[in-house]
PDB file of N, CA and C in Angstrom:
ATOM      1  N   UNK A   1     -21.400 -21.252 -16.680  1.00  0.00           N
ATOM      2  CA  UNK A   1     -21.293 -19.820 -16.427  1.00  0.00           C
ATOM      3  C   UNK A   1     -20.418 -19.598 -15.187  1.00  0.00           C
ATOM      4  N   UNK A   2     -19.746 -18.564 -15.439  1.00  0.00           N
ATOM      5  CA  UNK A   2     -18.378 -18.150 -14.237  1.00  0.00           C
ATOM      6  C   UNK A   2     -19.516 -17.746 -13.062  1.00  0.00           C
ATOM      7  N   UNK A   3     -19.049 -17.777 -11.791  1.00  0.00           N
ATOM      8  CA  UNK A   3     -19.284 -17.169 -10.989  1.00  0.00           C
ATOM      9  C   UNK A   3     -19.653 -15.712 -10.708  1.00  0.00           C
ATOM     10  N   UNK A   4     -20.433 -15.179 -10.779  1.00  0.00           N
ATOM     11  CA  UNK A   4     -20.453 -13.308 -10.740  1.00  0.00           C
ATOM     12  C   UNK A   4     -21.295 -12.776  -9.360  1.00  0.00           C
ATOM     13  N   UNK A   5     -20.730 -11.908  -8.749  1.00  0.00           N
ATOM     14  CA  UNK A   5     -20.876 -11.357  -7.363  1.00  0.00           C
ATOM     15  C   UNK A   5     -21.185  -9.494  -8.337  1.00  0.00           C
ATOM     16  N   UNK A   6     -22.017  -9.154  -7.809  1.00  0.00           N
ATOM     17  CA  UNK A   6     -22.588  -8.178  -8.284  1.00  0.00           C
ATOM     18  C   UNK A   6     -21.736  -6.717  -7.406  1.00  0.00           C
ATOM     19  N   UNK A   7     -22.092  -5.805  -7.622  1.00  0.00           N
ATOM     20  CA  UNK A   7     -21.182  -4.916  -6.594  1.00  0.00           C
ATOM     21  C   UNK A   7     -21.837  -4.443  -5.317  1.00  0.00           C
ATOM     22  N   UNK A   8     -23.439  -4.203  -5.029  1.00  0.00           N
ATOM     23  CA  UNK A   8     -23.579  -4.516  -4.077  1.00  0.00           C
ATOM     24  C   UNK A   8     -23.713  -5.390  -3.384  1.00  0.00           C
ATOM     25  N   UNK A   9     -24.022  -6.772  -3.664  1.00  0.00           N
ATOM     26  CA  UNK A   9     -23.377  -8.137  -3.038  1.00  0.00           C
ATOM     27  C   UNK A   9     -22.269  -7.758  -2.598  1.00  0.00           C
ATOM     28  N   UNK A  10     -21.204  -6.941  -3.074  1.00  0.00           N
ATOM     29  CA  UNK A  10     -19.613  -7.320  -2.660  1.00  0.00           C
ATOM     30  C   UNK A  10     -20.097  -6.298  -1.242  1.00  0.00           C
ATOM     31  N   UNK A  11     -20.725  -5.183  -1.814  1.00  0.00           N
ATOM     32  CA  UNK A  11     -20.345  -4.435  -0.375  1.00  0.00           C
ATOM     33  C   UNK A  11     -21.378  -4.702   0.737  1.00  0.00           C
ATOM     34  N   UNK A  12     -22.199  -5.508   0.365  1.00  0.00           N
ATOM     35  CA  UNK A  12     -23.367  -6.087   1.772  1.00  0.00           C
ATOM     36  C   UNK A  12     -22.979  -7.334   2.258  1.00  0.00           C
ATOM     37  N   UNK A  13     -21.447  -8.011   1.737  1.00  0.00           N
ATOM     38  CA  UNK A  13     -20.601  -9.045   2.576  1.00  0.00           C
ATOM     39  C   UNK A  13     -19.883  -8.447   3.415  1.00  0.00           C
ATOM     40  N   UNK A  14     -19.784  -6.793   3.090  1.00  0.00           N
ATOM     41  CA  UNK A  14     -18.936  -6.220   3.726  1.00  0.00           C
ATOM     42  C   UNK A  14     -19.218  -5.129   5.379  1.00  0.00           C
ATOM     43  N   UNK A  15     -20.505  -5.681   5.522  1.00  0.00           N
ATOM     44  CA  UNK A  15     -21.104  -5.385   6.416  1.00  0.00           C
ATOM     45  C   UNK A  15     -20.586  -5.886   8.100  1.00  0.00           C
ATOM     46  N   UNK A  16     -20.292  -4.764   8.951  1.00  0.00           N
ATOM     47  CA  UNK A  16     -19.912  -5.307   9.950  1.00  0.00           C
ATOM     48  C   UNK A  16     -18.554  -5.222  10.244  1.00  0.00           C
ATOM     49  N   UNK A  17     -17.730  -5.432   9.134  1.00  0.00           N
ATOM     50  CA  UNK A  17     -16.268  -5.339   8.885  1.00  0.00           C
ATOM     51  C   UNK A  17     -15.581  -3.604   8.661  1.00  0.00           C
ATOM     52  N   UNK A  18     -14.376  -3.550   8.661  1.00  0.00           N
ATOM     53  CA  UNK A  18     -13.853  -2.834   8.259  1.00  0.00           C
ATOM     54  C   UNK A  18     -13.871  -2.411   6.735  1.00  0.00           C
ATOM     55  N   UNK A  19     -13.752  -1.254   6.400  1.00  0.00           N
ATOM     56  CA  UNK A  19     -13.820  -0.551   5.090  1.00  0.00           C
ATOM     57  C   UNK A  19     -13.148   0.330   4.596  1.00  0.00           C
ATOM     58  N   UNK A  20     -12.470   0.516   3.746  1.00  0.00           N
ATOM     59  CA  UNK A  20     -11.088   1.655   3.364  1.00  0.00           C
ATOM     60  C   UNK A  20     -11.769   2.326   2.196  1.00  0.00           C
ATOM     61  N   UNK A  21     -12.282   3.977   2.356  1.00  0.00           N
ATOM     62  CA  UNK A  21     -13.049   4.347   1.439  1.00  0.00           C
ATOM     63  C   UNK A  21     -11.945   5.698   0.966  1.00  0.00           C
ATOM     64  N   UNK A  22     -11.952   5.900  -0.382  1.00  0.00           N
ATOM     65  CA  UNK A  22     -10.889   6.972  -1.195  1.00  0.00           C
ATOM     66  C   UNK A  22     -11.845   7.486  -1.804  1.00  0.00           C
ATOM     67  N   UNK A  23     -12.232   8.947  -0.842  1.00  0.00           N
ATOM     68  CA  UNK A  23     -13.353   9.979  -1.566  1.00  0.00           C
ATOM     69  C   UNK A  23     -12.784  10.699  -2.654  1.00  0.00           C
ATOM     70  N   UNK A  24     -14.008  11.474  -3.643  1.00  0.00           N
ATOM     71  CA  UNK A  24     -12.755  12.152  -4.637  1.00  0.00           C
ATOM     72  C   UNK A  24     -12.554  13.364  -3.803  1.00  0.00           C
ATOM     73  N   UNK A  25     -11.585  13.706  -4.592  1.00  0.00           N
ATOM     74  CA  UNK A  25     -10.336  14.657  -3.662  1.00  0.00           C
ATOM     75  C   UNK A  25      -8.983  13.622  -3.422  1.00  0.00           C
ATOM     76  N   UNK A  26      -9.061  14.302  -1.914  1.00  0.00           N
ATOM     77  CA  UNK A  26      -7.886  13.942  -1.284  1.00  0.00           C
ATOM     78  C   UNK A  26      -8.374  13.128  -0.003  1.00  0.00           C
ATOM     79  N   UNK A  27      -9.368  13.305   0.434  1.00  0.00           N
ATOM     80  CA  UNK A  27      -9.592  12.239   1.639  1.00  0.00           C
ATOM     81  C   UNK A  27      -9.971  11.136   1.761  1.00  0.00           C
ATOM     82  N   UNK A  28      -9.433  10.303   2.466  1.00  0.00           N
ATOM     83  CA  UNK A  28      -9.943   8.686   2.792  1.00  0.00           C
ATOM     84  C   UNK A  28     -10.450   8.795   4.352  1.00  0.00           C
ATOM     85  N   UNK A  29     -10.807   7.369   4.107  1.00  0.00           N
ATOM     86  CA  UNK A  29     -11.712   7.486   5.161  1.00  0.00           C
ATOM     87  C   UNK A  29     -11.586   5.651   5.779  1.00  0.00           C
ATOM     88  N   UNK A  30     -11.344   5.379   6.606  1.00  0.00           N
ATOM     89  CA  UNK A  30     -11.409   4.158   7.264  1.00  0.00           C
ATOM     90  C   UNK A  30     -12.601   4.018   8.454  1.00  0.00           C
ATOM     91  N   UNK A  31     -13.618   2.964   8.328  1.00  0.00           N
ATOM     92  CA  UNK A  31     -14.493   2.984   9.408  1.00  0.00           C
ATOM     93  C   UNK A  31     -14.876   1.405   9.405  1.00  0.00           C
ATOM     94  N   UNK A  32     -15.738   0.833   9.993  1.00  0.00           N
ATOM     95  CA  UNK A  32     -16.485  -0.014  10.235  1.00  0.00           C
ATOM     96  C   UNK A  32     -17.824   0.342   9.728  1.00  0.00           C
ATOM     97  N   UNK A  33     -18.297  -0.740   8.224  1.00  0.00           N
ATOM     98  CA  UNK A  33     -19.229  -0.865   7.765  1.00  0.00           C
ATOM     99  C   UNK A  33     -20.823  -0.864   8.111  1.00  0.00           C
ATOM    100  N   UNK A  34     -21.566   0.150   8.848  1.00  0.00           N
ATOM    101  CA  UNK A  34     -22.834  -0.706   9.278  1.00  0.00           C
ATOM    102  C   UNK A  34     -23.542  -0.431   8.499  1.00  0.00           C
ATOM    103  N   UNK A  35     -24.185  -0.035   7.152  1.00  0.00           N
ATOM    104  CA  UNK A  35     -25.252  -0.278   6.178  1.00  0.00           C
ATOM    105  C   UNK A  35     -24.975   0.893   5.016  1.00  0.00           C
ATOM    106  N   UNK A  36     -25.772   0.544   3.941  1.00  0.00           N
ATOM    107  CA  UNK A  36     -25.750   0.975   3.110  1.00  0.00           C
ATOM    108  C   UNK A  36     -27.011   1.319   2.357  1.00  0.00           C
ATOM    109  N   UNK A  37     -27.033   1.913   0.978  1.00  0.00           N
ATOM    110  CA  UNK A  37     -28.526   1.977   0.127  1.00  0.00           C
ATOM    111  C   UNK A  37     -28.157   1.868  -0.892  1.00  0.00           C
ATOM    112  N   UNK A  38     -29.197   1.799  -2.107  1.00  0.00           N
ATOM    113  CA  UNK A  38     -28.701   1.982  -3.259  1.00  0.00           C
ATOM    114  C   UNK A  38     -27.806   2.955  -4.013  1.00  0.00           C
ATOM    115  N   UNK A  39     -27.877   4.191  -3.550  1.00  0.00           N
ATOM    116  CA  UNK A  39     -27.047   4.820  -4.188  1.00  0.00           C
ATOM    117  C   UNK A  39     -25.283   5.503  -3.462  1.00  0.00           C
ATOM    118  N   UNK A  40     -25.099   4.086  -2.952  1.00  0.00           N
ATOM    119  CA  UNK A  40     -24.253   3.730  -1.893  1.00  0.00           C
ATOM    120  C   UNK A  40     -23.915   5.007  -0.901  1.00  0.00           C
ATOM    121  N   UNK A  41     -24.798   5.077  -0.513  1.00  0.00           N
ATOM    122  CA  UNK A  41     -24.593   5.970   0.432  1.00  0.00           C
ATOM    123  C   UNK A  41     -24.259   4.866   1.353  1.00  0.00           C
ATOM    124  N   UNK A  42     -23.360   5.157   2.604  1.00  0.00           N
ATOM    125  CA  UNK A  42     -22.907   4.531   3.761  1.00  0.00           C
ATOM    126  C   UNK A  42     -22.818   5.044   5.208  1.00  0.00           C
ATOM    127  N   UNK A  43     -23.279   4.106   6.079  1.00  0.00           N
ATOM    128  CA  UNK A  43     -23.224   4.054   7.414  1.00  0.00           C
ATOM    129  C   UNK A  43     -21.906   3.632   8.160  1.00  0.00           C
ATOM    130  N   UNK A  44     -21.144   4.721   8.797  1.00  0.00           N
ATOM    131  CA  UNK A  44     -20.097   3.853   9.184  1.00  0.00           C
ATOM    132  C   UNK A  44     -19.897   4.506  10.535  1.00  0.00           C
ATOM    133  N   UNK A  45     -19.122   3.262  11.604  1.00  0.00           N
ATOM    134  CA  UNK A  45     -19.089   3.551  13.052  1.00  0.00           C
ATOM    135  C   UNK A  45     -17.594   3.919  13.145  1.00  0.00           C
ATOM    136  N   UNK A  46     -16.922   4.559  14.427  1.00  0.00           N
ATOM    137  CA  UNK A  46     -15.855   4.452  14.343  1.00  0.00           C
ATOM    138  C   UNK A  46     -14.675   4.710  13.490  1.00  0.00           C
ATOM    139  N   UNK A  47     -15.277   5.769  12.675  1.00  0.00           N
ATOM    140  CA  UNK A  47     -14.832   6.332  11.311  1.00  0.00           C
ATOM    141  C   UNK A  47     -13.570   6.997  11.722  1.00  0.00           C
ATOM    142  N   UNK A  48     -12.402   7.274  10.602  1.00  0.00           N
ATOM    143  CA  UNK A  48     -11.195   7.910  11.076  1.00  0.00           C
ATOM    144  C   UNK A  48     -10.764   8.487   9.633  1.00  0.00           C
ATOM    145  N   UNK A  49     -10.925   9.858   9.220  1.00  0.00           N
ATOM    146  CA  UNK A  49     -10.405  10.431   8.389  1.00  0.00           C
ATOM    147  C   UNK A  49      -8.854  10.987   8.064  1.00  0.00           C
ATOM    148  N   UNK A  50      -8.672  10.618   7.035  1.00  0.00           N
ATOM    149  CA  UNK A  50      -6.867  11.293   6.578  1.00  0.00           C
ATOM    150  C   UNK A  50      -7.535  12.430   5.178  1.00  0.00           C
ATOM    151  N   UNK A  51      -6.806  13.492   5.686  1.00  0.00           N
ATOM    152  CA  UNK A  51      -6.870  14.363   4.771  1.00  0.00           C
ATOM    153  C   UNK A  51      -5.383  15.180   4.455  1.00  0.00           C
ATOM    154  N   UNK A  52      -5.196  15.808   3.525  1.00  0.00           N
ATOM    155  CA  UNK A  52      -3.920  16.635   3.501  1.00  0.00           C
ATOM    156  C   UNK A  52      -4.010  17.969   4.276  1.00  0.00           C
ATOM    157  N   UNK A  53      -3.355  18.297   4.981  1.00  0.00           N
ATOM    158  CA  UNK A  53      -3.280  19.663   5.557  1.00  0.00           C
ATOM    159  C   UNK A  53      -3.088  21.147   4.566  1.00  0.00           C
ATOM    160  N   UNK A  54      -3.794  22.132   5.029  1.00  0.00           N
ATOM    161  CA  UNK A  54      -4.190  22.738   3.711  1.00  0.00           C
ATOM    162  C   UNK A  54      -2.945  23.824   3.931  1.00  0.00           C
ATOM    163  N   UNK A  55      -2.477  23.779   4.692  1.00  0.00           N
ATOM    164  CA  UNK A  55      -1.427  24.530   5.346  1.00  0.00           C
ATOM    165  C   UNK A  55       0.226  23.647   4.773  1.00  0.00           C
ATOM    166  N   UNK A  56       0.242  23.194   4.774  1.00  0.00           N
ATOM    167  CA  UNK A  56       1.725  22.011   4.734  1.00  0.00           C
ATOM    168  C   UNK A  56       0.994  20.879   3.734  1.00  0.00           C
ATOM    169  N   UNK A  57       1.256  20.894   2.273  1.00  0.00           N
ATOM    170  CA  UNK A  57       0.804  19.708   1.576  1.00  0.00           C
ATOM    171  C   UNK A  57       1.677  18.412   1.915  1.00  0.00           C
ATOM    172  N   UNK A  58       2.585  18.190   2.796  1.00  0.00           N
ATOM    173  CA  UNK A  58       3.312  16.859   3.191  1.00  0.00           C
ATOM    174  C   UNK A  58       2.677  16.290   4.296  1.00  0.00           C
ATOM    175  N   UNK A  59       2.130  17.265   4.719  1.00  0.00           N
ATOM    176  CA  UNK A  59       1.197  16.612   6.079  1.00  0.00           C
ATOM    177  C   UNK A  59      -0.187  16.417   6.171  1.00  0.00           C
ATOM    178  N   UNK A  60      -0.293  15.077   6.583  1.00  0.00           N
ATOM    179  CA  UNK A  60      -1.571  14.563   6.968  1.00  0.00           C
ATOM    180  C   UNK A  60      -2.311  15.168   8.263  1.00  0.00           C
ATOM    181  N   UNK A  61      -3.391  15.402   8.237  1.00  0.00           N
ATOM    182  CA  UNK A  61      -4.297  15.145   9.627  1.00  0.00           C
ATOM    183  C   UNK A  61      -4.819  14.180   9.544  1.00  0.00           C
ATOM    184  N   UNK A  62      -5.054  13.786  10.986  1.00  0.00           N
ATOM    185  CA  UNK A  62      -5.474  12.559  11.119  1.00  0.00           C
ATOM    186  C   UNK A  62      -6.973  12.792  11.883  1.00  0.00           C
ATOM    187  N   UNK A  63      -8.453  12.781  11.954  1.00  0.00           N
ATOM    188  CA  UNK A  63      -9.002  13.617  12.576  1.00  0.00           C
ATOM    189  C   UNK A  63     -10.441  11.981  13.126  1.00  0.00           C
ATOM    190  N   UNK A  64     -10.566  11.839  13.695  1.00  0.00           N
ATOM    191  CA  UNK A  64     -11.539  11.240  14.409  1.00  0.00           C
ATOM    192  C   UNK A  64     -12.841  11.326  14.042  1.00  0.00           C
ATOM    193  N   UNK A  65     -13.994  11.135  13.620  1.00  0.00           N
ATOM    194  CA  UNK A  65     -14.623  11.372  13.647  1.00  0.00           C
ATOM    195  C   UNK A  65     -16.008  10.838  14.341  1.00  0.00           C
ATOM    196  N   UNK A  66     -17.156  11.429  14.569  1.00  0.00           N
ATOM    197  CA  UNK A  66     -18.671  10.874  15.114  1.00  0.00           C
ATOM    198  C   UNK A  66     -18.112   9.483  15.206  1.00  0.00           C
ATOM    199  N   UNK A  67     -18.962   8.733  16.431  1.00  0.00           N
ATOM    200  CA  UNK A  67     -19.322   7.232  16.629  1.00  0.00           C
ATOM    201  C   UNK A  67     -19.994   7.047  14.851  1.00  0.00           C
ATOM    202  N   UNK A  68     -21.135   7.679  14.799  1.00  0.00           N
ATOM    203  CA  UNK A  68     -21.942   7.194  13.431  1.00  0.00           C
ATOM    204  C   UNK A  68     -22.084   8.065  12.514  1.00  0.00           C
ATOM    205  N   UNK A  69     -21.855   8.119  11.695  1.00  0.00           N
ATOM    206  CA  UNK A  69     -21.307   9.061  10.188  1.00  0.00           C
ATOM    207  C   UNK A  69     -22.365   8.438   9.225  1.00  0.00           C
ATOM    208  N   UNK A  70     -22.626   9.488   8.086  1.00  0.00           N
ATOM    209  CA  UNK A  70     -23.249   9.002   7.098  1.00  0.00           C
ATOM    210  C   UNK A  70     -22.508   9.811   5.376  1.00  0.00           C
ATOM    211  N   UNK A  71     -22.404   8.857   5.038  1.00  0.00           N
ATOM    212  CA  UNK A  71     -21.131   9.296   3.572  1.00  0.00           C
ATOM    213  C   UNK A  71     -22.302   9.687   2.450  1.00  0.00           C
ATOM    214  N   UNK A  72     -22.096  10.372   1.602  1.00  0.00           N
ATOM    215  CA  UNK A  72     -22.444  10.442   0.392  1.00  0.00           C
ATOM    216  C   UNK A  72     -22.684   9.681  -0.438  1.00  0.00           C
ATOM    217  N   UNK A  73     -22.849   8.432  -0.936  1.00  0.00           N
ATOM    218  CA  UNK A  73     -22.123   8.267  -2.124  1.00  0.00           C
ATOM    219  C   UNK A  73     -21.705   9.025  -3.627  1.00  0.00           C
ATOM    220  N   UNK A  74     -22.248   9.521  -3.564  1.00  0.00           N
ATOM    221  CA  UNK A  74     -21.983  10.900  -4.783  1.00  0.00           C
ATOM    222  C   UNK A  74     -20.513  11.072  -5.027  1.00  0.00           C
ATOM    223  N   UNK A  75     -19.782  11.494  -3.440  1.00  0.00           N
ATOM    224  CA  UNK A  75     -18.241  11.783  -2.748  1.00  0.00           C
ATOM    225  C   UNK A  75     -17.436  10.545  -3.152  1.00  0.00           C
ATOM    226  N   UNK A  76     -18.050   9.273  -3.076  1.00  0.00           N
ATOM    227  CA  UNK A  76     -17.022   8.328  -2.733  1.00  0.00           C
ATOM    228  C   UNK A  76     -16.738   7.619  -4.245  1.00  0.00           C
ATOM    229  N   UNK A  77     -15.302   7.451  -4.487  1.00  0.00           N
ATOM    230  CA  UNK A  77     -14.346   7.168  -5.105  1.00  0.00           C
ATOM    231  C   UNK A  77     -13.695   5.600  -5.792  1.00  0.00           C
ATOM    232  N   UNK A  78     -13.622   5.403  -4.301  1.00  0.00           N
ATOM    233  CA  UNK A  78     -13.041   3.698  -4.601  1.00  0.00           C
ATOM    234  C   UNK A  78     -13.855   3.409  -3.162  1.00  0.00           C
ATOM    235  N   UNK A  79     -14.282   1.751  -2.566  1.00  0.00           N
ATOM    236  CA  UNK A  79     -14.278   1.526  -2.096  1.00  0.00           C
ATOM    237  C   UNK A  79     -13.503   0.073  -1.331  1.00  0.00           C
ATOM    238  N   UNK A  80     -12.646  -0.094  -0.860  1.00  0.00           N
ATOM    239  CA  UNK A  80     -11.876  -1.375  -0.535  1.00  0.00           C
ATOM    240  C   UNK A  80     -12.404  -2.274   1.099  1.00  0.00           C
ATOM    241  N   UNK A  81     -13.034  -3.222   0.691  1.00  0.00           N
ATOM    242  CA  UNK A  81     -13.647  -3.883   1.902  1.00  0.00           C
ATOM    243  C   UNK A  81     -12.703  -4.508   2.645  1.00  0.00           C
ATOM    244  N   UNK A  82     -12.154  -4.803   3.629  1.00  0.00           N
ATOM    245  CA  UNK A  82     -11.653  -5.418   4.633  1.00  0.00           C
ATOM    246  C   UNK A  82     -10.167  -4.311   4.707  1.00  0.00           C
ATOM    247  N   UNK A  83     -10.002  -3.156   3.969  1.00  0.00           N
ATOM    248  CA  UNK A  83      -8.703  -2.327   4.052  1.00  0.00           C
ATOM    249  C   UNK A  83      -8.790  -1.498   5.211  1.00  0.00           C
ATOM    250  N   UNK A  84      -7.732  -1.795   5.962  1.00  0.00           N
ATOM    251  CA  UNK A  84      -7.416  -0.979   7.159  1.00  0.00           C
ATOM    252  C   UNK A  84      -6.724   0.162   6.888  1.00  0.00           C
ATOM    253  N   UNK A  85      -6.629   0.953   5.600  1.00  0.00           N
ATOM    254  CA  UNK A  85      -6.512   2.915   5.328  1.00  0.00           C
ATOM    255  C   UNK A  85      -5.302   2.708   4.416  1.00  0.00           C
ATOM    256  N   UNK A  86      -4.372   3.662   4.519  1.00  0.00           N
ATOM    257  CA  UNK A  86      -3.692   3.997   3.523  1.00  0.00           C
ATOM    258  C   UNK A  86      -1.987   3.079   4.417  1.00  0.00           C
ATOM    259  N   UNK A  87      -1.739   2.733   2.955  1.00  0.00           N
ATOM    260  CA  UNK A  87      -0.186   1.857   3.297  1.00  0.00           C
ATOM    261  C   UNK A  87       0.971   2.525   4.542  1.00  0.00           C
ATOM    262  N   UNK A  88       1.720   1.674   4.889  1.00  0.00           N
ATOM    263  CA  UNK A  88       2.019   2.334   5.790  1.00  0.00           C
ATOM    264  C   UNK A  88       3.295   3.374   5.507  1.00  0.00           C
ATOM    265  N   UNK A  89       3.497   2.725   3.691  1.00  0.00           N
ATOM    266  CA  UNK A  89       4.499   4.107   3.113  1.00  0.00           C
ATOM    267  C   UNK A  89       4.319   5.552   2.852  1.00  0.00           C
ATOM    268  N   UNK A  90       2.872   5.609   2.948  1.00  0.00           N
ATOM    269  CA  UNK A  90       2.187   6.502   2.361  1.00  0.00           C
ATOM    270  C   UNK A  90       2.142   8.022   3.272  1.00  0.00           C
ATOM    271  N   UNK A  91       1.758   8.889   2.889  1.00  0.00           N
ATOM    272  CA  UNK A  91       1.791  10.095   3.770  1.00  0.00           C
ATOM    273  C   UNK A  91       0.851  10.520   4.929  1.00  0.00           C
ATOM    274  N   UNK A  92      -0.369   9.769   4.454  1.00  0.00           N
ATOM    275  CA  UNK A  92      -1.688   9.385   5.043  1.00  0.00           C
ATOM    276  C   UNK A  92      -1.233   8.623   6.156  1.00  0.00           C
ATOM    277  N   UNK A  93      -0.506   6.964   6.130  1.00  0.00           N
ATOM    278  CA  UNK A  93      -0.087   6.613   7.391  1.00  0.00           C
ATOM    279  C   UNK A  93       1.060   7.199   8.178  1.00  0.00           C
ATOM    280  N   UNK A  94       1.864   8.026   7.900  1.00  0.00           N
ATOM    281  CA  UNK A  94       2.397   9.355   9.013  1.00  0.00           C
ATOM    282  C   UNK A  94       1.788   9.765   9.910  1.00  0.00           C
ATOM    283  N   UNK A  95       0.410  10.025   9.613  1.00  0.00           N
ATOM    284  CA  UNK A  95      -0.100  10.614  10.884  1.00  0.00           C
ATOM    285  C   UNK A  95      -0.860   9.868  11.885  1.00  0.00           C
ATOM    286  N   UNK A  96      -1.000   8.211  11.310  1.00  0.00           N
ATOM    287  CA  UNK A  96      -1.279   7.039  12.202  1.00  0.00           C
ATOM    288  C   UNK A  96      -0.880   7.859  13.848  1.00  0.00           C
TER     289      UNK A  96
END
């Protein structure tokens, strides 16, 4: 039998580390992983949101957020473990 890593296994290796989360919509979200639950809701420190500006659709904000945040999971989209946010071609890293 192949090897199989379950999906919260993947994201409770991912604890501690960095995390690149693509809510639905338009916002992502980059933070540092500190816990989770079953219905992946997430704990994250050091969180840093990209959203589109509702004013200028070419422009990003880039907006800071709380030391400790708590996500939805309901909201969240994709999750990418060890991703440091959006490429640096992208419109999202503009406002790096």
């Amino acid at each position: 039998m192949a090897n199989r890593i379950l999906p919260l296994e993947l994201i409770d290796k991912a604890i501690g580390s960095k995390i690149w989360i693509l809510m639905r919509g338009t916002k992502e979200i980059v933070g540092n992983l500190r816990g989770f639950d079953d219905y992946v809701n997430l704990v994250l420190d050091d969180a840093i949101e990209y959203s589109p500006d509702p004013k200028d659709k070419t422009k990003i904000i880039k907006t800071e957020l709380k030391s400790e945040i708590l996500l939805n999971g309901n909201q969240i989209a994709v999750l990418v473990p060890g991703g440091t946010g959006p490429p640096e071609d992208s419109l999202a890293a503009k406002a790096r």
